[in-house]
Structure formats: C-alpha cells, structure tokens
N, C-alpha and C. Protein backbone atom coordinates (compact mmCIF):
# COMPACT_ATOMS: atom_id res chain seq x y z
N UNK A 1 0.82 -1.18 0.00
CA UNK A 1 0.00 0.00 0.00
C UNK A 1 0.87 1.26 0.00
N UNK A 2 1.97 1.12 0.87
CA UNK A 2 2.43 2.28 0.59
C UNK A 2 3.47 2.65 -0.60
N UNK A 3 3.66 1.35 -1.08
CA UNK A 3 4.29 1.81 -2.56
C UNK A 3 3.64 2.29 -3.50
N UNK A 4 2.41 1.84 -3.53
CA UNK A 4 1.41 2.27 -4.58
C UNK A 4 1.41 3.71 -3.78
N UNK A 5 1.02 4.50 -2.75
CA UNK A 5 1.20 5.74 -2.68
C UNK A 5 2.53 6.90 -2.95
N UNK A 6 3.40 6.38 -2.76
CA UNK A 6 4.65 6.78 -3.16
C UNK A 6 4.48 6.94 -4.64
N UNK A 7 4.16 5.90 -6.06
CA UNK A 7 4.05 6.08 -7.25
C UNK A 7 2.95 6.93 -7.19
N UNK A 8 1.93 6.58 -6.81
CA UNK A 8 0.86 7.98 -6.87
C UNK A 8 1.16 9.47 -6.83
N UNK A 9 1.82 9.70 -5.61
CA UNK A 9 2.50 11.13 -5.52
C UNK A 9 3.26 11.35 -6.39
N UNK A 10 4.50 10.38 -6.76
CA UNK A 10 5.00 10.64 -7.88
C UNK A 10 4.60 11.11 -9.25
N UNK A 11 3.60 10.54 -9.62
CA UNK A 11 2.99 10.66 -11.09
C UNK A 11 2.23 11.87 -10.78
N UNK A 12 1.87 12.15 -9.62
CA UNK A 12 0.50 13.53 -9.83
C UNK A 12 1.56 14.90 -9.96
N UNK A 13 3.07 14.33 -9.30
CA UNK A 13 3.68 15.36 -8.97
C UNK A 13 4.38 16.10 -10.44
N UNK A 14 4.67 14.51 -11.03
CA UNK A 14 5.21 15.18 -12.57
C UNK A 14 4.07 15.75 -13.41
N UNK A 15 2.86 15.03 -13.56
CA UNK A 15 1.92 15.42 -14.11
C UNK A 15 1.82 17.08 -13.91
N UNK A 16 1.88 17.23 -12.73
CA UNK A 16 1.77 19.05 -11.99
C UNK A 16 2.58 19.85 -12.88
N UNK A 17 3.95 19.26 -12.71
CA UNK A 17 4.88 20.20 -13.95
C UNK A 17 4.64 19.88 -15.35
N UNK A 18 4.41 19.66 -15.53
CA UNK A 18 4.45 19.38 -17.29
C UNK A 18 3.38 20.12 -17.70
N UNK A 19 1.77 20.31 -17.42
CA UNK A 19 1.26 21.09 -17.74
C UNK A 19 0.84 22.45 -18.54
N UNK A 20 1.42 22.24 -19.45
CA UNK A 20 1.37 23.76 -20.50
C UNK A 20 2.79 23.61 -20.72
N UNK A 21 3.84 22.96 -19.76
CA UNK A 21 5.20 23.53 -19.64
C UNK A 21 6.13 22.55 -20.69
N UNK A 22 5.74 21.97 -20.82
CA UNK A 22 6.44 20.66 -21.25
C UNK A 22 7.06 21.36 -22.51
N UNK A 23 8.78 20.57 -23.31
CA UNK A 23 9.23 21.31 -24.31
C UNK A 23 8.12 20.90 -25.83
N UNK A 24 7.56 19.61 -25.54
CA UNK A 24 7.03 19.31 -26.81
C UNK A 24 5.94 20.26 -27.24
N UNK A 25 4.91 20.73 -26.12
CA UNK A 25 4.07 21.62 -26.15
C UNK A 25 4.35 22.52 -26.59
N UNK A 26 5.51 23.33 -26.02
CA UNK A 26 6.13 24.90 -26.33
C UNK A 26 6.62 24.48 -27.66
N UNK A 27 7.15 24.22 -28.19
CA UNK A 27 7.63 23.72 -29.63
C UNK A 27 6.36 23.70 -30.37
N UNK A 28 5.36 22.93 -30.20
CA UNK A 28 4.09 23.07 -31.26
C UNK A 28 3.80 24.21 -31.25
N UNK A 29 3.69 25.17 -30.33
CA UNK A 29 3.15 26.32 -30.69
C UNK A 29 3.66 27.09 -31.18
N UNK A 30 5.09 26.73 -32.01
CA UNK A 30 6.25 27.49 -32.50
C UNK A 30 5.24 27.80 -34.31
N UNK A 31 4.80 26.61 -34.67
CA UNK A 31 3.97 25.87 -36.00
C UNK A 31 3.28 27.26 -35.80
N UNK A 32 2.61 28.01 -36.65
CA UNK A 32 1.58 28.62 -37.18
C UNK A 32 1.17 28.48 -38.32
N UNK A 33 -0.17 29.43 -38.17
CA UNK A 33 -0.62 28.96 -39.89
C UNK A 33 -0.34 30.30 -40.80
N UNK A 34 -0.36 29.46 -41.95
CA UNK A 34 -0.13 30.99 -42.68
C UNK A 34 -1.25 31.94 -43.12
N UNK A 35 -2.44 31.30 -43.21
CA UNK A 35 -4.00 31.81 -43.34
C UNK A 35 -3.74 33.58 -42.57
N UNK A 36 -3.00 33.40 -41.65
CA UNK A 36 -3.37 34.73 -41.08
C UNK A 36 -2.54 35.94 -41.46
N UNK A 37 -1.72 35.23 -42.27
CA UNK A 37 -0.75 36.70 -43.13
C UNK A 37 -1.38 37.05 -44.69
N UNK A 38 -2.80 36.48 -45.13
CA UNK A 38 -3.30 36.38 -46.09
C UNK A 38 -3.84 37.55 -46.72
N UNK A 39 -3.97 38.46 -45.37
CA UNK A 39 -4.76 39.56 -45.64
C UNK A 39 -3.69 40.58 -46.34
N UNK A 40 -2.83 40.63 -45.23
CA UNK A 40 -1.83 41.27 -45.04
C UNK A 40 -1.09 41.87 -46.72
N UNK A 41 -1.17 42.90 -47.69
CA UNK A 41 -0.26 43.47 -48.35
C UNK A 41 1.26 42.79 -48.38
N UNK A 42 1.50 42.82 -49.99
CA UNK A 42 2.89 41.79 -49.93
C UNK A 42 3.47 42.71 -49.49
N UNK A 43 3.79 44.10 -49.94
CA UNK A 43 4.99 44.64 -49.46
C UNK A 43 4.78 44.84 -48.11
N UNK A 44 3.88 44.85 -47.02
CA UNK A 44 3.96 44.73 -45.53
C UNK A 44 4.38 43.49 -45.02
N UNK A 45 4.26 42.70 -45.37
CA UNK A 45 4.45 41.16 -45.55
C UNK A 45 5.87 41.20 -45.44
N UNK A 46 6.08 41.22 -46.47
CA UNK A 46 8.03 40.71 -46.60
C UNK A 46 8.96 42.16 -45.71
N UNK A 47 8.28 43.14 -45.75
CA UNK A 47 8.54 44.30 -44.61
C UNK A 47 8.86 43.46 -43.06
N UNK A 48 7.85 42.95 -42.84
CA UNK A 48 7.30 42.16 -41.16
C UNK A 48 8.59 41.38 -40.96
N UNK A 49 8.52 40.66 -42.05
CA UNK A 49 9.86 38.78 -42.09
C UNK A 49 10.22 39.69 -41.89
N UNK A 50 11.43 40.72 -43.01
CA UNK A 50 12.58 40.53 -43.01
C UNK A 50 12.84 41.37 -41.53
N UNK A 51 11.93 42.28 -41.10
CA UNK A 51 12.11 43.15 -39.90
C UNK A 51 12.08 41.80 -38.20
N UNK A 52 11.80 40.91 -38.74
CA UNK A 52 11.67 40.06 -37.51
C UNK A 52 12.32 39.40 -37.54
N UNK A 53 13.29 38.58 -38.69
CA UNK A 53 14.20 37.88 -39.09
C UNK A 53 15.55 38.89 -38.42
N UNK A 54 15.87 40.26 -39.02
CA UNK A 54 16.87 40.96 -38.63
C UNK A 54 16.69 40.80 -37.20
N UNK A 55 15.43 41.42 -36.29
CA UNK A 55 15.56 41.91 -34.93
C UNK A 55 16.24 40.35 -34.06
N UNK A 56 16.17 39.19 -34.99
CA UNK A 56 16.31 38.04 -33.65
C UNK A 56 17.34 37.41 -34.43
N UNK A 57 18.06 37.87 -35.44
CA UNK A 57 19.65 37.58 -35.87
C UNK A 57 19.34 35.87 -36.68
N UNK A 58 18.23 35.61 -37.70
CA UNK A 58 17.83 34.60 -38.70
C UNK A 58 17.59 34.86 -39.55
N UNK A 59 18.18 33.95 -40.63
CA UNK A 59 17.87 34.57 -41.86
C UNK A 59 16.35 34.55 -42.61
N UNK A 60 15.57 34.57 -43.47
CA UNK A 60 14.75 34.73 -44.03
C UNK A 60 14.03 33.63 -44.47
N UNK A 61 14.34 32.65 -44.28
CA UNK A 61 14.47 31.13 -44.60
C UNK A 61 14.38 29.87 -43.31
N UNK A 62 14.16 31.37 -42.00
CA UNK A 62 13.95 30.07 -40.43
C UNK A 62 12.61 29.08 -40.85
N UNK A 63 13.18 28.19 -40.32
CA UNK A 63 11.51 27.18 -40.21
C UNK A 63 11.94 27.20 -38.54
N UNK A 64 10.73 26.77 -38.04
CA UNK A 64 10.87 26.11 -36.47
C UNK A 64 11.36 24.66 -36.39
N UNK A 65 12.39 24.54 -35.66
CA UNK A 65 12.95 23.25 -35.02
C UNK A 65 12.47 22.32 -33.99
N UNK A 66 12.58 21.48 -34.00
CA UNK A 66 11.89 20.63 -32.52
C UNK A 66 13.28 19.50 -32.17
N UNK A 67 13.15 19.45 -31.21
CA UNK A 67 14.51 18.78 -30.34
C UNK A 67 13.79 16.84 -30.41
N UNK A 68 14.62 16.57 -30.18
CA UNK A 68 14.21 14.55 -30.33
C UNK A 68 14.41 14.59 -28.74
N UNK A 69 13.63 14.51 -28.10
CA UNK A 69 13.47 13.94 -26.59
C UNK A 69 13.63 12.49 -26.74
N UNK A 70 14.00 11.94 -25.73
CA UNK A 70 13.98 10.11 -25.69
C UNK A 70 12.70 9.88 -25.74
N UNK A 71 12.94 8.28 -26.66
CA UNK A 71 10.86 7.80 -27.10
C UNK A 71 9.99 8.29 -26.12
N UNK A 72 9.16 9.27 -26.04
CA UNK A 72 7.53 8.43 -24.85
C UNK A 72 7.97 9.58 -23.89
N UNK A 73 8.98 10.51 -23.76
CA UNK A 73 9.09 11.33 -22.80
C UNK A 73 8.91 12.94 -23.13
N UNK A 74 8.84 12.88 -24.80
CA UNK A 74 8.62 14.44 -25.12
C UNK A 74 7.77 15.28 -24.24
N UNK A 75 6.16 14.63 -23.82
CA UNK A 75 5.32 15.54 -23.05
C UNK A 75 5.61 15.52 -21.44
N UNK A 76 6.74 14.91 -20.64
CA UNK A 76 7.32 15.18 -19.90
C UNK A 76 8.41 15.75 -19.33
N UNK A 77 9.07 16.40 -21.07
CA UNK A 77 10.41 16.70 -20.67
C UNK A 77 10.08 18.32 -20.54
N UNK A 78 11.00 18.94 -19.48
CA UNK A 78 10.41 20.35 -18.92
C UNK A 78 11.42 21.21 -20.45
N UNK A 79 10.56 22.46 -20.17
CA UNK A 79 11.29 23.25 -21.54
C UNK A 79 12.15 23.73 -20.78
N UNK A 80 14.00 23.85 -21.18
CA UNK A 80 14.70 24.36 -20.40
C UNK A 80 15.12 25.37 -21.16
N UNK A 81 14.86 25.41 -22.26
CA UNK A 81 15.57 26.85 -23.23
C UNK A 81 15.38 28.22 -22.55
N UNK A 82 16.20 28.87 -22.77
CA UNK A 82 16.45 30.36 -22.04
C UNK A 82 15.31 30.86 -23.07
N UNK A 83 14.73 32.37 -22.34
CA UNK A 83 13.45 32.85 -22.89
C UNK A 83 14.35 33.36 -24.67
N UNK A 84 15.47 34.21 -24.36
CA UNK A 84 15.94 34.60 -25.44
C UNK A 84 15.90 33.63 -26.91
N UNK A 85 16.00 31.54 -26.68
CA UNK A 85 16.17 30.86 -27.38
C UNK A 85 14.75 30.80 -27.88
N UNK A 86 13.69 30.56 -26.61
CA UNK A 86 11.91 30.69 -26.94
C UNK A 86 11.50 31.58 -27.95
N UNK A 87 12.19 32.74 -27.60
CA UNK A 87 11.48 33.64 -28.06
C UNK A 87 12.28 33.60 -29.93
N UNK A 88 13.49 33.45 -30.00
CA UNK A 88 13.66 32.83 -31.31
C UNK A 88 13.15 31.94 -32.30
N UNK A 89 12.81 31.05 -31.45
CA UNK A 89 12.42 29.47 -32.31
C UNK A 89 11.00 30.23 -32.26
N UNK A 90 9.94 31.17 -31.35
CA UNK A 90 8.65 31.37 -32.07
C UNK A 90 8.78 32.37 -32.84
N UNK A 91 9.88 33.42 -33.15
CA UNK A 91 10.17 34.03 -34.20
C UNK A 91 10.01 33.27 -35.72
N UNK A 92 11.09 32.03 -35.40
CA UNK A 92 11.26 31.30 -36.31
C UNK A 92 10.08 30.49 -36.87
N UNK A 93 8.81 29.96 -36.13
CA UNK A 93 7.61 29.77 -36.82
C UNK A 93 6.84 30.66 -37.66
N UNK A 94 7.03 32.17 -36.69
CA UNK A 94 5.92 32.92 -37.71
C UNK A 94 7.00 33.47 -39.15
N UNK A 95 7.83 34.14 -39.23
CA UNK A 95 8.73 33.44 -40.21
C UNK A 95 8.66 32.52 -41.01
N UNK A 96 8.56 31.49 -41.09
CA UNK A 96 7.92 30.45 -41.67
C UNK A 96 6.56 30.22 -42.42
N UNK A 97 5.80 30.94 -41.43
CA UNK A 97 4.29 31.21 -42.07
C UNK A 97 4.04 32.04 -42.57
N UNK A 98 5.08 33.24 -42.51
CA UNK A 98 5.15 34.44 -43.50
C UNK A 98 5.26 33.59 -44.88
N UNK A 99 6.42 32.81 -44.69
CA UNK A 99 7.35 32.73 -46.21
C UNK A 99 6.26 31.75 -46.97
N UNK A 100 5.56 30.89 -46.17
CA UNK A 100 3.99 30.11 -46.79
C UNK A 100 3.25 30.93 -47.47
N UNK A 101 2.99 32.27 -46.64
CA UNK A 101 1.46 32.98 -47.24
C UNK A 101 2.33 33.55 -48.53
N UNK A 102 3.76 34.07 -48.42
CA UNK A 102 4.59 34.55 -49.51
C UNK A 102 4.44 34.05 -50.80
N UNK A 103 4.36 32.61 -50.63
CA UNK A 103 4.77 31.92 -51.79
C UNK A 103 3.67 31.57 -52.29
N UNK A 104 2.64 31.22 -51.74
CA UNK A 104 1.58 30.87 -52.25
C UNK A 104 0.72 31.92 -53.16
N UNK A 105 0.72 33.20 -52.47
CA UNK A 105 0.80 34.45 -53.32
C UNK A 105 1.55 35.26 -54.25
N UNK A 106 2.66 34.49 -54.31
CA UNK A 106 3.69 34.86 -55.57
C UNK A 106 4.35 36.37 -54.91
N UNK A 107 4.32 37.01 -53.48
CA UNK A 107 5.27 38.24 -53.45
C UNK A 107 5.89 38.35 -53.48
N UNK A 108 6.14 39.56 -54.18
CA UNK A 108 8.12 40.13 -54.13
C UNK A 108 8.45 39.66 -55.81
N UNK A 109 7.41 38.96 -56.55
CA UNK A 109 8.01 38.47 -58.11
C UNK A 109 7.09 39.23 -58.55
N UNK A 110 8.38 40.07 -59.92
CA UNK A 110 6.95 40.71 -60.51
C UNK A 110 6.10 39.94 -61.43
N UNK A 111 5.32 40.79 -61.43
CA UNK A 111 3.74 40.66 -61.92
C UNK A 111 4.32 40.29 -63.80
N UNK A 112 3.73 39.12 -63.90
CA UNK A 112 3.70 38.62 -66.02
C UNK A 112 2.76 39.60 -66.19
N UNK A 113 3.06 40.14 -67.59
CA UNK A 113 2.11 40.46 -68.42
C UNK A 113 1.41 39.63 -69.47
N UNK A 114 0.58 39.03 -69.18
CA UNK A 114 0.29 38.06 -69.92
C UNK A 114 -0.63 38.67 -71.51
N UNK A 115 -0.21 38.25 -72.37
CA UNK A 115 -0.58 38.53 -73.60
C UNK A 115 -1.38 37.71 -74.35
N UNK A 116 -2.30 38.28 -74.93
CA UNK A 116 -3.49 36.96 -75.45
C UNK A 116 -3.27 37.33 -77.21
N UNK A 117 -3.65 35.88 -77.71
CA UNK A 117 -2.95 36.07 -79.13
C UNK A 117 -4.06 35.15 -80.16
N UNK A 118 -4.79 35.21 -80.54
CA UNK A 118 -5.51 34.06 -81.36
C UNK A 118 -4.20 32.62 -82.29
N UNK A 119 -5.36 31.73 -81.98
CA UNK A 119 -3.92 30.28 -82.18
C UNK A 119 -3.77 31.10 -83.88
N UNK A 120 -2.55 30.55 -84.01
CA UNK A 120 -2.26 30.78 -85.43
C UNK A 120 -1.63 32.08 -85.92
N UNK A 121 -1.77 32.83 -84.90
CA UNK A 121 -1.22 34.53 -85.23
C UNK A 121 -0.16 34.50 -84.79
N UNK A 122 0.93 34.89 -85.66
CA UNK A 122 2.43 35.69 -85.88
C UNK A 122 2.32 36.48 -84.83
N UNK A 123 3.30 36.59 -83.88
CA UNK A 123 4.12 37.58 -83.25
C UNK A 123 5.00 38.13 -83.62
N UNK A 124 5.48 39.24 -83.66
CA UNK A 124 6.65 39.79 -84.28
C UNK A 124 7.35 40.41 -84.11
C-alpha cells in the first residue's frame, strides 16, 4: 500500500509540472498557420519577415525546429531553453508562415504580363 502511494505522488507530482510547460508543447506552438498573413499586403508582408528575421539575428528562410526527446518522454520533458532561445524558435515559426502565405501568393516576383494572341497569329 504504501508503494502504490509513493508512485501515486509521484505521477500527480510530474503530471503538476508538465502542464502547459512541457518542451514538446512549447515547440508546437512554435507551428503557425499561414492563413493569417493572407490579408496582409505583400509589401507589408516581406517588410514584417525581413524586420523580424533581422531583430532576432535569422535569416529569411527560419523554419521552427523541434529537439528529439527520448521515445515516450517528449510531453514530460520540462522546456529548459532560455526565454531569449523561446522567443527565437517562435520568431522562427511565424517566419515560416510568412514565407507560406509569400509563396503561395507569388510576393516580391513581378507581376507577367500576360498577352493573349488568337492560335495561329504571328508575333513579331
């Protein structure tokens, strides 16, 4: 009986920390979507990256990283990164979801002029 209480305390006690805190958690929320830079003007757009890329010393091209915890322990392992590294790697997601909404919208390339021609007609 009292081993089974000893593991009890144990598990409620890790359970207690991990809570929101855990690194695997903080890492997913690094992921954004790009839906929300959609609205957003290209030239404010690539303004934002490259101004958020400069302020946290990454180039233009960050994706977010995630660390390999040992099997089965990611949602228990505590986040130990200094806020300065946090606050990089979620730089480095929205960054990322900039360069999504970027591309999918073609900014920063100019604009084709596309020319319409009936089949069979000489250009010259």
């Amino acid at each position: 009986m009292r081993w089974n209480l000893v593991v009890l305390a144990s598990c409620l006690a890790m359970a207690g920390c991990v809570g929101g805190n855990s690194m695997a958690e903080r890492q997913d929320e690094n992921v954004q979507s790009a839906l929300q830079y959609d609205n957003v003007p290209c030239d404010q757009l690539l303004a934002q990256r490259n101004g958020l890329a400069q302020q946290h010393n990454l180039p233009t091209t960050a994706k977010p990283t995630f660390s390999n915890p040992a099997m089965g322990f990611g949602p228990f392992t505590p986040d130990m990164r200094s806020k300065a590294k946090r606050d990089s790697d979620q730089a480095s997601g929205k960054i990322d979801a900039m360069n999504r909404s970027i591309e999918r919208r073609d900014c920063g390339k100019p604009k084709k002029k596309e020319t319409f021609a009936l089949p069979g007609a000489k250009t010259g």
